[in-house]
PDB file of N, CA and C in Angstrom:
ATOM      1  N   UNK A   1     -23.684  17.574 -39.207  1.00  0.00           N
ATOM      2  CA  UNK A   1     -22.339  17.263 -38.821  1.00  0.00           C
ATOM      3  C   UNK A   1     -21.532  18.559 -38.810  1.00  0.00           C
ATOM      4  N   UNK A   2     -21.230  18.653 -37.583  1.00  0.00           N
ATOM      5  CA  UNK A   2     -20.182  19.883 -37.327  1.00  0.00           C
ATOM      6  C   UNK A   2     -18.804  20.090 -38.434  1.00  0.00           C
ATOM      7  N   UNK A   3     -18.511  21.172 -38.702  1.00  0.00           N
ATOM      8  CA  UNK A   3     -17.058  21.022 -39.470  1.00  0.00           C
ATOM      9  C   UNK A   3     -16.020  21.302 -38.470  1.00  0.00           C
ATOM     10  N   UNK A   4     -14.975  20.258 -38.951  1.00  0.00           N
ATOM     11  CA  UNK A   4     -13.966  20.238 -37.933  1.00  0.00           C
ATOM     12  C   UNK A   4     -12.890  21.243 -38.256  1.00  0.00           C
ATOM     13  N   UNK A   5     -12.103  22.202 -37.087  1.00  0.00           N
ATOM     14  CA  UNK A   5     -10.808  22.892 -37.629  1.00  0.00           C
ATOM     15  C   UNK A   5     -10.481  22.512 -38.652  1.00  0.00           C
ATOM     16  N   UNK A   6      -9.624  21.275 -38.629  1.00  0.00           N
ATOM     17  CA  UNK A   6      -9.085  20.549 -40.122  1.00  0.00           C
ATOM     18  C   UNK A   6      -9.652  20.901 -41.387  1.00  0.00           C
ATOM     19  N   UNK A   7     -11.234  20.388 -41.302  1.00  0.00           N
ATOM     20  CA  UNK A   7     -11.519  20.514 -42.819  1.00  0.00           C
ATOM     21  C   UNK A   7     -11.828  22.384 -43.143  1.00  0.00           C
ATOM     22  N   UNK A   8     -12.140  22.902 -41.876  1.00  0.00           N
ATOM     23  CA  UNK A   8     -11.963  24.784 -42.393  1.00  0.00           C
ATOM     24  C   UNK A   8     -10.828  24.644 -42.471  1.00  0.00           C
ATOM     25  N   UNK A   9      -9.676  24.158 -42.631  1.00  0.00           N
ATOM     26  CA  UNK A   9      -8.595  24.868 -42.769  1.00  0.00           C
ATOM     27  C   UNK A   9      -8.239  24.590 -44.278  1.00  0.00           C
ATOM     28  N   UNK A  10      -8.060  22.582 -44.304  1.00  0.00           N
ATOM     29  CA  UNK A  10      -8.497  22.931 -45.548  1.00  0.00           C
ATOM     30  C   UNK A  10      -9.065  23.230 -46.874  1.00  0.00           C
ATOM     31  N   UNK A  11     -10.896  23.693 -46.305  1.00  0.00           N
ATOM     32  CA  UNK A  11     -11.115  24.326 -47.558  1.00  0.00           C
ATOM     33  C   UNK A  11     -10.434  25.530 -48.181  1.00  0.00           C
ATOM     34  N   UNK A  12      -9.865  26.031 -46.594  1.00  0.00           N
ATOM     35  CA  UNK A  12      -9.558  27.707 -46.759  1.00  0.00           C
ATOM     36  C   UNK A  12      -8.477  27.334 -47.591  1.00  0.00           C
ATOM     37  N   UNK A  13      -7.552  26.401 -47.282  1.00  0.00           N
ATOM     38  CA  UNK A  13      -6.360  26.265 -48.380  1.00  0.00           C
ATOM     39  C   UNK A  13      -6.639  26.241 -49.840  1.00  0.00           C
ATOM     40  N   UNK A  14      -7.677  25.327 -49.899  1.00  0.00           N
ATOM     41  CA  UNK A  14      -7.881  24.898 -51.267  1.00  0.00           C
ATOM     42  C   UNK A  14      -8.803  26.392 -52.183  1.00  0.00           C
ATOM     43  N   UNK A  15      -9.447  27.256 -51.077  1.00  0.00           N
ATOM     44  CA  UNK A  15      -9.599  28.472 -52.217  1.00  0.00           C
ATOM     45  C   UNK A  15      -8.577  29.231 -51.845  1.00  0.00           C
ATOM     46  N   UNK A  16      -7.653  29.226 -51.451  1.00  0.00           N
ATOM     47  CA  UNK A  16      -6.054  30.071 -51.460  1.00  0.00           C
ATOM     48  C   UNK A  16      -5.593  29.387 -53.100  1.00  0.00           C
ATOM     49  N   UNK A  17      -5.384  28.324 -52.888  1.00  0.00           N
ATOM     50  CA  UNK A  17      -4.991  27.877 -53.942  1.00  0.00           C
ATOM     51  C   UNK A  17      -5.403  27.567 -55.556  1.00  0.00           C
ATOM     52  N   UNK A  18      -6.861  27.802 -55.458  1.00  0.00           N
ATOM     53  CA  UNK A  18      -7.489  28.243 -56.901  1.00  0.00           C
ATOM     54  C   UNK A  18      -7.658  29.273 -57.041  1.00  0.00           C
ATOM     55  N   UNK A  19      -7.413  30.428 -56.072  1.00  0.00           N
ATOM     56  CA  UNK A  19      -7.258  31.871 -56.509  1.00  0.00           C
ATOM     57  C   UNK A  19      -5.659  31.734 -57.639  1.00  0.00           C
ATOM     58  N   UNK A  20      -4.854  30.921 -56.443  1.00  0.00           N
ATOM     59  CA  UNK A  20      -3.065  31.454 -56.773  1.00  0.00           C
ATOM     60  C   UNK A  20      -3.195  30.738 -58.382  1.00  0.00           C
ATOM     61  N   UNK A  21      -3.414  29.742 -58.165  1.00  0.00           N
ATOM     62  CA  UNK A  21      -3.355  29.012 -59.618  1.00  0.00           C
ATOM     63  C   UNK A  21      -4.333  29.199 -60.835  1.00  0.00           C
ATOM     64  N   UNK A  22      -5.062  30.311 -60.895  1.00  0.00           N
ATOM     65  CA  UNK A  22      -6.853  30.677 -61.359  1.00  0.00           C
ATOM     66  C   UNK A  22      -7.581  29.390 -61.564  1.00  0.00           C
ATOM     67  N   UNK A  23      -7.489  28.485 -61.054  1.00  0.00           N
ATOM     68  CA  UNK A  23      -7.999  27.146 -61.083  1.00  0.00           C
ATOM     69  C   UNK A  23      -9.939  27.663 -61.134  1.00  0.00           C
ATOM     70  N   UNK A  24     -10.156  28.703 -60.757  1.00  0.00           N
ATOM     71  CA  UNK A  24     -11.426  29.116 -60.778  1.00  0.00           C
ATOM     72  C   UNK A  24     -11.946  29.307 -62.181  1.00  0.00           C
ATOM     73  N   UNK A  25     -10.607  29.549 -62.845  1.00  0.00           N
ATOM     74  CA  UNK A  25     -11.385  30.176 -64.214  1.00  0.00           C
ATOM     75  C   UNK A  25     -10.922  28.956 -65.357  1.00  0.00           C
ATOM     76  N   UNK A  26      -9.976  28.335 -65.137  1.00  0.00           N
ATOM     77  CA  UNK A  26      -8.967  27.502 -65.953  1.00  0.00           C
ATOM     78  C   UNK A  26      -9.915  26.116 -66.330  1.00  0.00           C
ATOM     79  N   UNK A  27     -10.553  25.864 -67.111  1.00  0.00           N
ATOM     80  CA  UNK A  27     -11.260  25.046 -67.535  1.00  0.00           C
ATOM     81  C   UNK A  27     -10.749  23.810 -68.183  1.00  0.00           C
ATOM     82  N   UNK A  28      -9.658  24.239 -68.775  1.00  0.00           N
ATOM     83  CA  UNK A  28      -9.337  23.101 -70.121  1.00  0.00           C
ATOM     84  C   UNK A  28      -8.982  21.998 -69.379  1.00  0.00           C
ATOM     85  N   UNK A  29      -8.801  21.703 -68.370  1.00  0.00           N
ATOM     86  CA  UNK A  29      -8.838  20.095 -68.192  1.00  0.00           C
ATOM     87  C   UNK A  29      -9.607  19.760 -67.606  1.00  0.00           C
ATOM     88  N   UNK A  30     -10.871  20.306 -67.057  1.00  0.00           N
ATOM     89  CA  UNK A  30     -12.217  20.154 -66.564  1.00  0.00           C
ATOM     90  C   UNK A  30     -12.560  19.488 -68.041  1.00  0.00           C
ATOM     91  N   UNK A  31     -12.955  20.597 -69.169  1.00  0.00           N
ATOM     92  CA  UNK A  31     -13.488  20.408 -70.243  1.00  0.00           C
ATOM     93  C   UNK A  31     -12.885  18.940 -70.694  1.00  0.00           C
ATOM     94  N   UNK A  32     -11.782  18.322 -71.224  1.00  0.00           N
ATOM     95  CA  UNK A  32     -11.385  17.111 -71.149  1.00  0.00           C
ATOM     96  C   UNK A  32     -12.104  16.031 -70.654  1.00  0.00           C
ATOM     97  N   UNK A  33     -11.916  16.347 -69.406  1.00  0.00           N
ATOM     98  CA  UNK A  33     -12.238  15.065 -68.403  1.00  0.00           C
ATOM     99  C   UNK A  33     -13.793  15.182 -68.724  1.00  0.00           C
ATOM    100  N   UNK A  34     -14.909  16.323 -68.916  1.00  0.00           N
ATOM    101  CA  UNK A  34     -16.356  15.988 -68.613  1.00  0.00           C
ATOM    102  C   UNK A  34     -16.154  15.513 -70.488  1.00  0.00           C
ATOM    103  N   UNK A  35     -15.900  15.719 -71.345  1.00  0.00           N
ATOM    104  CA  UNK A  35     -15.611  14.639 -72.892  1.00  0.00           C
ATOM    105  C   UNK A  35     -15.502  13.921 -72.591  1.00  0.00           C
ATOM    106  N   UNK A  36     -15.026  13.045 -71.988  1.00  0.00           N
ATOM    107  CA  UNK A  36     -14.415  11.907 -71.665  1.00  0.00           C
ATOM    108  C   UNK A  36     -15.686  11.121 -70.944  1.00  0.00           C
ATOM    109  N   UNK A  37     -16.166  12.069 -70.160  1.00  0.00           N
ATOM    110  CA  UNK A  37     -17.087  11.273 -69.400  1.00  0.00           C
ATOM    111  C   UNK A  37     -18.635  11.537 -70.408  1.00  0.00           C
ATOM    112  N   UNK A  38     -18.764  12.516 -71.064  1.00  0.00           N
ATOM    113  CA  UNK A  38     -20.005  12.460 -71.739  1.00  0.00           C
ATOM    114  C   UNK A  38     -19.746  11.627 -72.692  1.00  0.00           C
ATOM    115  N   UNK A  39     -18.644  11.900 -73.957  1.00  0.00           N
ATOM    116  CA  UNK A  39     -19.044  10.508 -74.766  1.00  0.00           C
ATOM    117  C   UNK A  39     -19.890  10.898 -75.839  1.00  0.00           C
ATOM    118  N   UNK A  40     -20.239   9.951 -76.819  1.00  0.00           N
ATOM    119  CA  UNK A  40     -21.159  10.160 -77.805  1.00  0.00           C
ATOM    120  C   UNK A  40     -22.616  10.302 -76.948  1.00  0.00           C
ATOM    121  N   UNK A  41     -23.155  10.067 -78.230  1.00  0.00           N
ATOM    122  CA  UNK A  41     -25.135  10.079 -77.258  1.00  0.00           C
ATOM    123  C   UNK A  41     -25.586   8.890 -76.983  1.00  0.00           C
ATOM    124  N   UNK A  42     -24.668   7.933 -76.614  1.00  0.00           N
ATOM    125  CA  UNK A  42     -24.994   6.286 -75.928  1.00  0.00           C
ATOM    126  C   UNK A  42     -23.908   6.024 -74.828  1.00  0.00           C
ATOM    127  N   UNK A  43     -23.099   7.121 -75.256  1.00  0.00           N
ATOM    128  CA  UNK A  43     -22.335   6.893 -73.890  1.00  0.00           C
ATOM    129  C   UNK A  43     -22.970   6.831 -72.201  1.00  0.00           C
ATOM    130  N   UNK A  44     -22.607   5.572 -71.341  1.00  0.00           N
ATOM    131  CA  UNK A  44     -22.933   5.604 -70.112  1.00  0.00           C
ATOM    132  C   UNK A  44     -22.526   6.899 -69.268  1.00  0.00           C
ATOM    133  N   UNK A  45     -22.077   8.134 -69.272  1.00  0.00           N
ATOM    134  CA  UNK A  45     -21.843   9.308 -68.816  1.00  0.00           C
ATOM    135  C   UNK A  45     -23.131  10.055 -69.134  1.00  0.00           C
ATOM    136  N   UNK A  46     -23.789  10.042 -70.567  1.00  0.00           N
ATOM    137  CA  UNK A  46     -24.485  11.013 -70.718  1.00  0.00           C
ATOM    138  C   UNK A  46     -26.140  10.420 -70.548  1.00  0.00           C
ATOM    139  N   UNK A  47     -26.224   9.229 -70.858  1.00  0.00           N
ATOM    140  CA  UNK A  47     -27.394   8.665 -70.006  1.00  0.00           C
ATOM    141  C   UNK A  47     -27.708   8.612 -69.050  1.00  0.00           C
ATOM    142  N   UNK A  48     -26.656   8.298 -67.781  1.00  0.00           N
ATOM    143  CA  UNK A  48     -26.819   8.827 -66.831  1.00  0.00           C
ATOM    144  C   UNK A  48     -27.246  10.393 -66.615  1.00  0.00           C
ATOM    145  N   UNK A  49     -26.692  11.360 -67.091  1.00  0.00           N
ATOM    146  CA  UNK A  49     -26.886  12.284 -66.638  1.00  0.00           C
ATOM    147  C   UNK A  49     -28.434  12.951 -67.313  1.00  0.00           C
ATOM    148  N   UNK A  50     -28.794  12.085 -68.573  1.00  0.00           N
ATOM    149  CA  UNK A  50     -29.998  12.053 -68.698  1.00  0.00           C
ATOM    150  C   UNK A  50     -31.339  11.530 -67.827  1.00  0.00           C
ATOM    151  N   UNK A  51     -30.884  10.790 -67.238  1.00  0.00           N
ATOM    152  CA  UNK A  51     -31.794   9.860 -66.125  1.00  0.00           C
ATOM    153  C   UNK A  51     -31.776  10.880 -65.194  1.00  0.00           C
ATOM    154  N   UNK A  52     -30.502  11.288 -64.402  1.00  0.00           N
ATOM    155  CA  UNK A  52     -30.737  12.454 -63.460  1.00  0.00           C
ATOM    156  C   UNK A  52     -31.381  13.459 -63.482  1.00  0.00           C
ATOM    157  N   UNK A  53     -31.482  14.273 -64.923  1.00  0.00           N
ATOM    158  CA  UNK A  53     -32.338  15.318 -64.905  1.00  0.00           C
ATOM    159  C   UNK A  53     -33.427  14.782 -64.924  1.00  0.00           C
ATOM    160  N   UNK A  54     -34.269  13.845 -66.028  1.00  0.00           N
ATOM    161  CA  UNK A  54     -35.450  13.168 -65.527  1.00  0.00           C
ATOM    162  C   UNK A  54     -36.025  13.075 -64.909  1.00  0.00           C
ATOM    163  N   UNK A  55     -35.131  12.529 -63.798  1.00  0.00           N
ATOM    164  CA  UNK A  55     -35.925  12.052 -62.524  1.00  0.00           C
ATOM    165  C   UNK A  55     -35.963  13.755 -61.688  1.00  0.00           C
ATOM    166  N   UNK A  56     -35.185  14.911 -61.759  1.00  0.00           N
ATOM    167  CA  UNK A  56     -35.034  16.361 -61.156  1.00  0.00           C
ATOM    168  C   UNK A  56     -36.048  16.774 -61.970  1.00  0.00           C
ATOM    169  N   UNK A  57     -36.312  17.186 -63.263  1.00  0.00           N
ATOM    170  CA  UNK A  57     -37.239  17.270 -63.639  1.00  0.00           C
ATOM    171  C   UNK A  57     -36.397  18.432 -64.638  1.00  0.00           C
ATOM    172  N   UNK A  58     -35.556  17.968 -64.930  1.00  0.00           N
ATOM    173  CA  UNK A  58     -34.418  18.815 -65.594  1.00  0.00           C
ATOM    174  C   UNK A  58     -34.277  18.461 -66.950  1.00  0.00           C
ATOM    175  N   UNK A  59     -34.685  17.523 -67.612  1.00  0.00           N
ATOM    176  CA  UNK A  59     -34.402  16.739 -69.154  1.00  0.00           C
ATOM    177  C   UNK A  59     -34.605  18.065 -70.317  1.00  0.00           C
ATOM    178  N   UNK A  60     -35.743  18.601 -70.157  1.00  0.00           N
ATOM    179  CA  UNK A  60     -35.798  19.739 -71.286  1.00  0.00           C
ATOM    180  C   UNK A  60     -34.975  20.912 -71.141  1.00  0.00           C
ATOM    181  N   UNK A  61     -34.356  20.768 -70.077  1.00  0.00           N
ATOM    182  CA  UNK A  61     -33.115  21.819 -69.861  1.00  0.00           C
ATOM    183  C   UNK A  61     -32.226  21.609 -70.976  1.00  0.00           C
ATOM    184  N   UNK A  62     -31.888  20.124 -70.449  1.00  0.00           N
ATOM    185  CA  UNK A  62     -30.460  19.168 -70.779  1.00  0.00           C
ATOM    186  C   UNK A  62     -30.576  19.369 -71.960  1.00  0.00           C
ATOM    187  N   UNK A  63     -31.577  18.852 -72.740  1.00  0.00           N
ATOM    188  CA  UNK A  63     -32.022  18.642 -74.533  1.00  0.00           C
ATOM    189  C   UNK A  63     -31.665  19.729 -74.955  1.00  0.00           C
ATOM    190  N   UNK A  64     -32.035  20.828 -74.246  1.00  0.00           N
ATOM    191  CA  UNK A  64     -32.415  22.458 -74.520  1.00  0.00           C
ATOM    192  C   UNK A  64     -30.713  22.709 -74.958  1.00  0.00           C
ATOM    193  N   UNK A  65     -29.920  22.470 -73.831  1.00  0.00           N
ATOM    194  CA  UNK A  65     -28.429  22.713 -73.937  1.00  0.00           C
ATOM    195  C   UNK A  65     -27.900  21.777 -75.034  1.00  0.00           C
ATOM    196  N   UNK A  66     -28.154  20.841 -75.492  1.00  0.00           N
ATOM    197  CA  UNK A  66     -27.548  19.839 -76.430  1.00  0.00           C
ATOM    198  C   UNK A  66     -28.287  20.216 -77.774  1.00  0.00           C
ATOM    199  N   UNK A  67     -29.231  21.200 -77.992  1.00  0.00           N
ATOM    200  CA  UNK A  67     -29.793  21.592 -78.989  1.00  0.00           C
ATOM    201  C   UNK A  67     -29.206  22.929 -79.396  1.00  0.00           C
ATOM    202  N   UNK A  68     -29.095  23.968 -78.475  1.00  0.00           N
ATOM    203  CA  UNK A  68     -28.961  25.481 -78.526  1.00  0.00           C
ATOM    204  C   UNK A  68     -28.047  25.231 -77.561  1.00  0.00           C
ATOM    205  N   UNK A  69     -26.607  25.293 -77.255  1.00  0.00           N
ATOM    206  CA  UNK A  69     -26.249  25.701 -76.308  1.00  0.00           C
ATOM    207  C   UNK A  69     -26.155  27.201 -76.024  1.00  0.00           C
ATOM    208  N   UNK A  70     -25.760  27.533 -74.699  1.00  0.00           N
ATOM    209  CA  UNK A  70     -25.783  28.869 -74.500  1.00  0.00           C
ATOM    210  C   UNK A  70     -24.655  29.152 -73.524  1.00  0.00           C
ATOM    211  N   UNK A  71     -24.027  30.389 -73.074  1.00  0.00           N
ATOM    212  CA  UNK A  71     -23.239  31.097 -72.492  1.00  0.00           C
ATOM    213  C   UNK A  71     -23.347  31.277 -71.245  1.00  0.00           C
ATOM    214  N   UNK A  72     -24.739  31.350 -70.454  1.00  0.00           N
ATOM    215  CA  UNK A  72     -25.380  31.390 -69.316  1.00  0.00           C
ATOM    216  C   UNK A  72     -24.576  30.242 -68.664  1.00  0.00           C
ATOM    217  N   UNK A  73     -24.154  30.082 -67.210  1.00  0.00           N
ATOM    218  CA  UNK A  73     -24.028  29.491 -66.772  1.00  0.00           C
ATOM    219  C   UNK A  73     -25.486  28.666 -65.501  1.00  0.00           C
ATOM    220  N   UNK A  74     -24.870  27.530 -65.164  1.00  0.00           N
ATOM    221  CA  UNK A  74     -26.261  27.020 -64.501  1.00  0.00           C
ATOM    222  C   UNK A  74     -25.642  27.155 -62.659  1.00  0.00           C
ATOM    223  N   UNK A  75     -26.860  27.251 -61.685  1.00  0.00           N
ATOM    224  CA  UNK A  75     -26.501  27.130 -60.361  1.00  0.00           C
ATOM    225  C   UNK A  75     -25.962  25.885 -60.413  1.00  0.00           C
ATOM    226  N   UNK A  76     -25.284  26.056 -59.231  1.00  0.00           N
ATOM    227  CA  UNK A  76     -24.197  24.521 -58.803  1.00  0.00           C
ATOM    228  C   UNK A  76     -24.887  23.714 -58.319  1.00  0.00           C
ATOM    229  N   UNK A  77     -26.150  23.848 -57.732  1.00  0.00           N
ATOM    230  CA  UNK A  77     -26.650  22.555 -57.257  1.00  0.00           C
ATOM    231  C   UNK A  77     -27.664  21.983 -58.517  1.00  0.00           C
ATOM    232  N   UNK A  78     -27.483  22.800 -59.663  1.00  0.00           N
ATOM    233  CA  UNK A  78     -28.178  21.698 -61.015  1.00  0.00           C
ATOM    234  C   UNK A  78     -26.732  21.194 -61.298  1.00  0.00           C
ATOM    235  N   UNK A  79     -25.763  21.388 -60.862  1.00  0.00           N
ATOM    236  CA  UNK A  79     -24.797  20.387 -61.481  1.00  0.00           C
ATOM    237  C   UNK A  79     -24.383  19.382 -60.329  1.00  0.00           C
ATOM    238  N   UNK A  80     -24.653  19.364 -59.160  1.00  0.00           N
ATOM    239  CA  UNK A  80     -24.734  18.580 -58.205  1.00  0.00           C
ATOM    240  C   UNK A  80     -26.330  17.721 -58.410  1.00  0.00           C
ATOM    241  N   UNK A  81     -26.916  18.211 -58.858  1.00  0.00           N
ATOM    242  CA  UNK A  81     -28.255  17.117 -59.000  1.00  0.00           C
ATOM    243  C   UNK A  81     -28.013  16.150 -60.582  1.00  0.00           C
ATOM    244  N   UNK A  82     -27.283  17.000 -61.223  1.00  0.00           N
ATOM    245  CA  UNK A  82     -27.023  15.811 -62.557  1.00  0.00           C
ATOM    246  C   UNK A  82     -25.587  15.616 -62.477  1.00  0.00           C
ATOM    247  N   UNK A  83     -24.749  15.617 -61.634  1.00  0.00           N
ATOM    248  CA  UNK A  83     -23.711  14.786 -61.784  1.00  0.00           C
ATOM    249  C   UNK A  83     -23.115  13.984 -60.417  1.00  0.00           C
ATOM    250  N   UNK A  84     -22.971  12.660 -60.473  1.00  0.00           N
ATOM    251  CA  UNK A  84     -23.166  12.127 -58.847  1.00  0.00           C
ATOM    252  C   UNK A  84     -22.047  12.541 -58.525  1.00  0.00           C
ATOM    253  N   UNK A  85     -22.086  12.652 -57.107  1.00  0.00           N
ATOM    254  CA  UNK A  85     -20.868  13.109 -56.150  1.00  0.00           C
ATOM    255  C   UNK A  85     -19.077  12.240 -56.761  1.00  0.00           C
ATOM    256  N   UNK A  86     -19.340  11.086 -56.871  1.00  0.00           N
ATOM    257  CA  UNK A  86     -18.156  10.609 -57.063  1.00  0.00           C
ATOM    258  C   UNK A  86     -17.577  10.780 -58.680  1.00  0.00           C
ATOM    259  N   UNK A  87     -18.480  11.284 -59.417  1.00  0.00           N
ATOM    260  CA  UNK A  87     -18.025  11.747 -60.892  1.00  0.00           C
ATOM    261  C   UNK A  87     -17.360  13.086 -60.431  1.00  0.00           C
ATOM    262  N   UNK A  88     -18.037  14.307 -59.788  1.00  0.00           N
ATOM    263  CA  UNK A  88     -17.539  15.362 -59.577  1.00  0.00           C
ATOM    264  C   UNK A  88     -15.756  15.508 -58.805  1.00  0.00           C
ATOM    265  N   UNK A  89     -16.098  14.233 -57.826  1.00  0.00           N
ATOM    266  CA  UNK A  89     -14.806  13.932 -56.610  1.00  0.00           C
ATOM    267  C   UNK A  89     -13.898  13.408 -58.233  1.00  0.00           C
ATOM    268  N   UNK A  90     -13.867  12.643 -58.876  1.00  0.00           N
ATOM    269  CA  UNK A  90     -13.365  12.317 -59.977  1.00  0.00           C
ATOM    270  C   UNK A  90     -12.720  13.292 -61.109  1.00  0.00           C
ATOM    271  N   UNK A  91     -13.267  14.226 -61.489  1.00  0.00           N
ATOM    272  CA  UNK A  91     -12.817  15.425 -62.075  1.00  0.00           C
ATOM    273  C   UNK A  91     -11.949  15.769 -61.130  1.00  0.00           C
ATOM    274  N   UNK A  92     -12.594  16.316 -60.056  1.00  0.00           N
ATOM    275  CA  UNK A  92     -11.591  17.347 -59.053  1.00  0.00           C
ATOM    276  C   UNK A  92      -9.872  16.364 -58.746  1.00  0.00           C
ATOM    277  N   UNK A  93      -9.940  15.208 -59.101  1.00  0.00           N
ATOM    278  CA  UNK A  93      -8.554  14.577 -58.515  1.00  0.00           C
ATOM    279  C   UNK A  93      -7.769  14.625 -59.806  1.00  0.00           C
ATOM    280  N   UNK A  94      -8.642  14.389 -60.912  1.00  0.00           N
ATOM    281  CA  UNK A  94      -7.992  14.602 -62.423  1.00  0.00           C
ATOM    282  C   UNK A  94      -7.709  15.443 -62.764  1.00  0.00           C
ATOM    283  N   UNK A  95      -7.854  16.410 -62.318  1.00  0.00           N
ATOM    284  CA  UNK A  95      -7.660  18.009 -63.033  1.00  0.00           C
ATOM    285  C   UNK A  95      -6.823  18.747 -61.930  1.00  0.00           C
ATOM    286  N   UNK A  96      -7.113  18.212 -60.410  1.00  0.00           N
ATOM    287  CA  UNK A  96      -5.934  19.228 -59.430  1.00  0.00           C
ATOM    288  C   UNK A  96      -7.242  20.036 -59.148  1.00  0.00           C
ATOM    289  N   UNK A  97      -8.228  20.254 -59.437  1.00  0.00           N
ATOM    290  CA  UNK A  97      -9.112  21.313 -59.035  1.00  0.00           C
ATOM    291  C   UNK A  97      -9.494  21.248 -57.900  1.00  0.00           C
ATOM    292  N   UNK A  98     -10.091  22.188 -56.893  1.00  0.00           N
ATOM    293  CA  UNK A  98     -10.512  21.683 -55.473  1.00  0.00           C
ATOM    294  C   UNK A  98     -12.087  21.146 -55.721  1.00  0.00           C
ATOM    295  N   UNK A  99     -12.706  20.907 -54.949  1.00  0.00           N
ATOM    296  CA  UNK A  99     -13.862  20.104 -54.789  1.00  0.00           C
ATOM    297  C   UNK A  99     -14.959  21.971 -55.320  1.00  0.00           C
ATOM    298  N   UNK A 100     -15.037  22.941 -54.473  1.00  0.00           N
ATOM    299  CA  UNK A 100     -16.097  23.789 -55.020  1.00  0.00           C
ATOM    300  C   UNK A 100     -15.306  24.519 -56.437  1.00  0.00           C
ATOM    301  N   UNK A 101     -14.333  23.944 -56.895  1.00  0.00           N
ATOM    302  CA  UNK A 101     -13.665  24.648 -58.188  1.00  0.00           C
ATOM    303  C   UNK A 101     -14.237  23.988 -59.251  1.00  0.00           C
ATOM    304  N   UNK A 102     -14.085  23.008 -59.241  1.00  0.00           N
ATOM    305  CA  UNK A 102     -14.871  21.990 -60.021  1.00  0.00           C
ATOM    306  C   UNK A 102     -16.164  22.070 -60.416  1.00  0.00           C
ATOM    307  N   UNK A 103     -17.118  22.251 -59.321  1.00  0.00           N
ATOM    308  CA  UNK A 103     -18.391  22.164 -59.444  1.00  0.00           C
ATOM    309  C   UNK A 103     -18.312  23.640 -60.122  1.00  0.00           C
ATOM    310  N   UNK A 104     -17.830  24.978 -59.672  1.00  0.00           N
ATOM    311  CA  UNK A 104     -18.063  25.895 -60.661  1.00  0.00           C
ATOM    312  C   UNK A 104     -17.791  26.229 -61.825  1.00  0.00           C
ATOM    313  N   UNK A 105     -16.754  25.166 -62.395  1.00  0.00           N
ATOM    314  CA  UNK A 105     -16.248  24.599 -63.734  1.00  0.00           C
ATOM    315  C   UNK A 105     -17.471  24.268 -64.578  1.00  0.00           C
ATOM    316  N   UNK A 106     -18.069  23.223 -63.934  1.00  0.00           N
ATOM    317  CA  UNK A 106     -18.722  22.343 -64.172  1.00  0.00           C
ATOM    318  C   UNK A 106     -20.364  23.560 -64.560  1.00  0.00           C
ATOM    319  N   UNK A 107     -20.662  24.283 -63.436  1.00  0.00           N
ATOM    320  CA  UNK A 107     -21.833  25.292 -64.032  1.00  0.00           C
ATOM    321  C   UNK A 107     -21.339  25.929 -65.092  1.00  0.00           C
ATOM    322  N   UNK A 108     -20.110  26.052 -65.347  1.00  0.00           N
ATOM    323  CA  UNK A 108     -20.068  26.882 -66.887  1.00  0.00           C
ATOM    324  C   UNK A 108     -19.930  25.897 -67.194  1.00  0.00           C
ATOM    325  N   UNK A 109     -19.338  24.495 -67.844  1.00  0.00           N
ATOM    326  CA  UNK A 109     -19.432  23.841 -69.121  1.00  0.00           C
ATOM    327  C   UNK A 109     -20.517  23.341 -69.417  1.00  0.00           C
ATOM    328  N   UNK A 110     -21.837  22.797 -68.660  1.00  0.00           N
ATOM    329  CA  UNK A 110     -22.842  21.882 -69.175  1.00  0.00           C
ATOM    330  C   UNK A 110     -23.884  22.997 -69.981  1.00  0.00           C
ATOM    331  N   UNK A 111     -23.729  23.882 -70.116  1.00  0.00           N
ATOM    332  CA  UNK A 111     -24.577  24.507 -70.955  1.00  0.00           C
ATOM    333  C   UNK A 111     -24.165  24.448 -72.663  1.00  0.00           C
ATOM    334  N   UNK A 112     -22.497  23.822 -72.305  1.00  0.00           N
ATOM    335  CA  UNK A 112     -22.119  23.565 -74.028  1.00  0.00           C
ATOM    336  C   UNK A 112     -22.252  22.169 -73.956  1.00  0.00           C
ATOM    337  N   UNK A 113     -23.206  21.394 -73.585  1.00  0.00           N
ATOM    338  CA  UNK A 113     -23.274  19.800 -73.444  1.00  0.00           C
ATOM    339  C   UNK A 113     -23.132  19.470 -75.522  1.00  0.00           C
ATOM    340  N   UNK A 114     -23.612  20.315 -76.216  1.00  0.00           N
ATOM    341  CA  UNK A 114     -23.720  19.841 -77.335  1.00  0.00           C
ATOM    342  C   UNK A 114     -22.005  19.574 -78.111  1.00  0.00           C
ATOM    343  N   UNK A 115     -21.271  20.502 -77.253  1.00  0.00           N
ATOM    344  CA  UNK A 115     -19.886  21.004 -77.680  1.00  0.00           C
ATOM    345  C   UNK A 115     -19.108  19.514 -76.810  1.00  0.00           C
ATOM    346  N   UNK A 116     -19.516  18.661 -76.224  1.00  0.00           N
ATOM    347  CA  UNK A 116     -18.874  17.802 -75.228  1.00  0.00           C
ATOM    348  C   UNK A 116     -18.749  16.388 -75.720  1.00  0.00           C
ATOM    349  N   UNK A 117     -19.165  16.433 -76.963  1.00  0.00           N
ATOM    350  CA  UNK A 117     -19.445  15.141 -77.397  1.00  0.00           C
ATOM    351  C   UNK A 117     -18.256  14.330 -78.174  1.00  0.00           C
ATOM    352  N   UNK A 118     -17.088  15.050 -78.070  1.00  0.00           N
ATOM    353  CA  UNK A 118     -16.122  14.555 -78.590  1.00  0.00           C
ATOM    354  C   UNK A 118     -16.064  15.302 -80.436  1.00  0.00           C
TER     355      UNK A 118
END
């Protein structure tokens, strides 16, 4: 599917606007909202996102991060393979973040999955 003027225009807006606002770097209400959605260790947020790596083949990552977290951040499409599109669209409307601000939010926080648990 072709991209239309419209939507180049506004992605281009929306990284104008997480430059102006550092929405790139500004985490703390990313961090919130993915608490919220991880939950304890029975929470429906983090089972899910256990099932996702599972089935990616990602689980000893996940464990790995909820055991040792680390500083490293992860590529965006391991956070697009463990978090479904409409959780991510969900952050990004809660927080004001744009849609690729988010997801790069999102590669730096899941490596503190152990730190997310409320």
């Amino acid at each position: 599917m072709a991209t239309t003027r419209t939507d180049q225009i506004g992605q281009a807006a929306g990284k104008v606007a997480d430059v102006l606002t550092g929405a790139r770097t500004d985490t703390s209400g990313l961090m919130s909202a993915v608490i919220a959605y991880m939950g304890d260790a029975n929470s429906p947020g983090r089972k899910d996102l256990h099932a996702r790596a599972r089935k990616a083949g990602l689980e000893e990552q996940v464990i790995g991060w909820e055991t040792r977290p680390t500083n490293t951040s992860v590529d965006e499409s391991v956070v697009t393979t463990l978090i479904p599109e409409p959780v991510i669209d969900r952050f990004s409307n809660e927080t004001g973040l744009s849609h690729p601000a988010t997801i790069k939010g999102l590669s730096d926080l899941l490596p503190h999955l152990a730190r997310l648990d409320g």
